[in-house]
Protein backbone atom coordinates (compact mmCIF):
# COMPACT_ATOMS: atom_id res chain seq x y z
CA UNK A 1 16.79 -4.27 5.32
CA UNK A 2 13.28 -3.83 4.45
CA UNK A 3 11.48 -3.65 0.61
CA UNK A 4 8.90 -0.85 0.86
CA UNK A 5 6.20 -1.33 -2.07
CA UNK A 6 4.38 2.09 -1.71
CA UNK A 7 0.71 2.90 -3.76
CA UNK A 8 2.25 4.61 -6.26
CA UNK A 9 3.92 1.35 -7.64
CA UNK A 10 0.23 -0.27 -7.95
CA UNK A 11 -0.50 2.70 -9.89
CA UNK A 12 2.42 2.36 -11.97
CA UNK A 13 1.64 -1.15 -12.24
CA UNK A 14 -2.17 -0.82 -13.32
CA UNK A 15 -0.88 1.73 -15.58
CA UNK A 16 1.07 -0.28 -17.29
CA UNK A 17 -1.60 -2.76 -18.00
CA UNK A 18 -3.36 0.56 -19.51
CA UNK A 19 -5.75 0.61 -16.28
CA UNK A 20 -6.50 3.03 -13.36
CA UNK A 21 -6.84 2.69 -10.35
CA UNK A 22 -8.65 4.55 -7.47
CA UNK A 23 -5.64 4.85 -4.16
CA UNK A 24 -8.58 3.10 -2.33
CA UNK A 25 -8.17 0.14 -4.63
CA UNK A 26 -4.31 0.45 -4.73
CA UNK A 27 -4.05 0.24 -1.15
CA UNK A 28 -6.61 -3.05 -1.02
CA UNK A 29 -4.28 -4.72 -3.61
CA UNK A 30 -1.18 -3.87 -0.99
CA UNK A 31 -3.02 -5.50 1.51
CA UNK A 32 -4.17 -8.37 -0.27
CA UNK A 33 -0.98 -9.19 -1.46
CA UNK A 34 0.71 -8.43 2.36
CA UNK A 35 -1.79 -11.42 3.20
CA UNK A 36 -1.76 -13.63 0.76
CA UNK A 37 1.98 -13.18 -0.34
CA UNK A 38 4.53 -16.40 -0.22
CA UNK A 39 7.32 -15.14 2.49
CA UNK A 40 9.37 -17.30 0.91
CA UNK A 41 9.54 -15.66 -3.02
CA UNK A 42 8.44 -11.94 -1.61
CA UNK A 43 5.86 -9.84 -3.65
CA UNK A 44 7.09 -9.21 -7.01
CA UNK A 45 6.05 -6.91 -9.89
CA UNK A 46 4.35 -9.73 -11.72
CA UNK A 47 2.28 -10.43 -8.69
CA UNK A 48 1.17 -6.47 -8.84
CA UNK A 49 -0.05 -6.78 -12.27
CA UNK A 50 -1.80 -10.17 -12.53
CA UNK A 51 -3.67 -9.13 -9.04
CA UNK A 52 -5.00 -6.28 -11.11
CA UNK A 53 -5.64 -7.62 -14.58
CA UNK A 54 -7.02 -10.86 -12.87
CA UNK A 55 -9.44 -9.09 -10.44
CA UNK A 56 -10.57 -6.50 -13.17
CA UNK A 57 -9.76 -3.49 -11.01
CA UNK A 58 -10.06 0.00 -12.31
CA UNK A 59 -11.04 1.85 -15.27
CA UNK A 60 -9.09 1.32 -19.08
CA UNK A 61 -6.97 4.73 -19.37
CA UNK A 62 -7.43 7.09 -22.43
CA UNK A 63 -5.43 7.29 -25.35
CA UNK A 64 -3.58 10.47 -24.23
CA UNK A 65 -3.49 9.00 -20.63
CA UNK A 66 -1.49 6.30 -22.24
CA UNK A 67 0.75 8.14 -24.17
CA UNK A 68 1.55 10.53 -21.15
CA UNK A 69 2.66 7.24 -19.46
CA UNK A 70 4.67 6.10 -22.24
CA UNK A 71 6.29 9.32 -23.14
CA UNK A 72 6.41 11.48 -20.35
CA UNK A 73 6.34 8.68 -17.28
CA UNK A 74 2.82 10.31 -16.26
CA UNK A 75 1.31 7.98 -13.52
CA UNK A 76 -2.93 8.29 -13.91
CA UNK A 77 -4.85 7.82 -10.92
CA UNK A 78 -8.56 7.59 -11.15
CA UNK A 79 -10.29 10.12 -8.76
């Protein structure tokens, strides 16, 4: 069996912390985490978000990019 964690869950993740994030800087948080992870516990969704909020990655989303998340499930990706 093998956990996939895929870009699109860092975005969801930076989203969530109202952030976005570049897929250049998604995939370096993958990798960081790949290296840095405990084999032990995994890679969790916690360790997704503090990576981001603690390394001050991305750009703070707009209002409507927010609500578009909250409402309609609207992932923002910065370009």
């Amino acid at each position: 069996m093998a956990l996939v964690w895929e870009i699109k869950d860092v975005h969801r993740a930076a989203n969530e912390r109202e952030v976005a994030l570049t897929d250049e800087e998604a995939i370096k948080v993958l990798e960081t985490l790949l290296n840095q992870h405990n084999p032990q516990y995994g890679i969790r969704w916690e360790d997704l978000t503090t990576h981001i909020e603690e390394h001050v990655l991305g750009r703070k989303l707009t209002e409507a990019e927010v609500r578009r998340f909250v409402e309609q499930d609207i992932i923002t990706v910065q370009r």
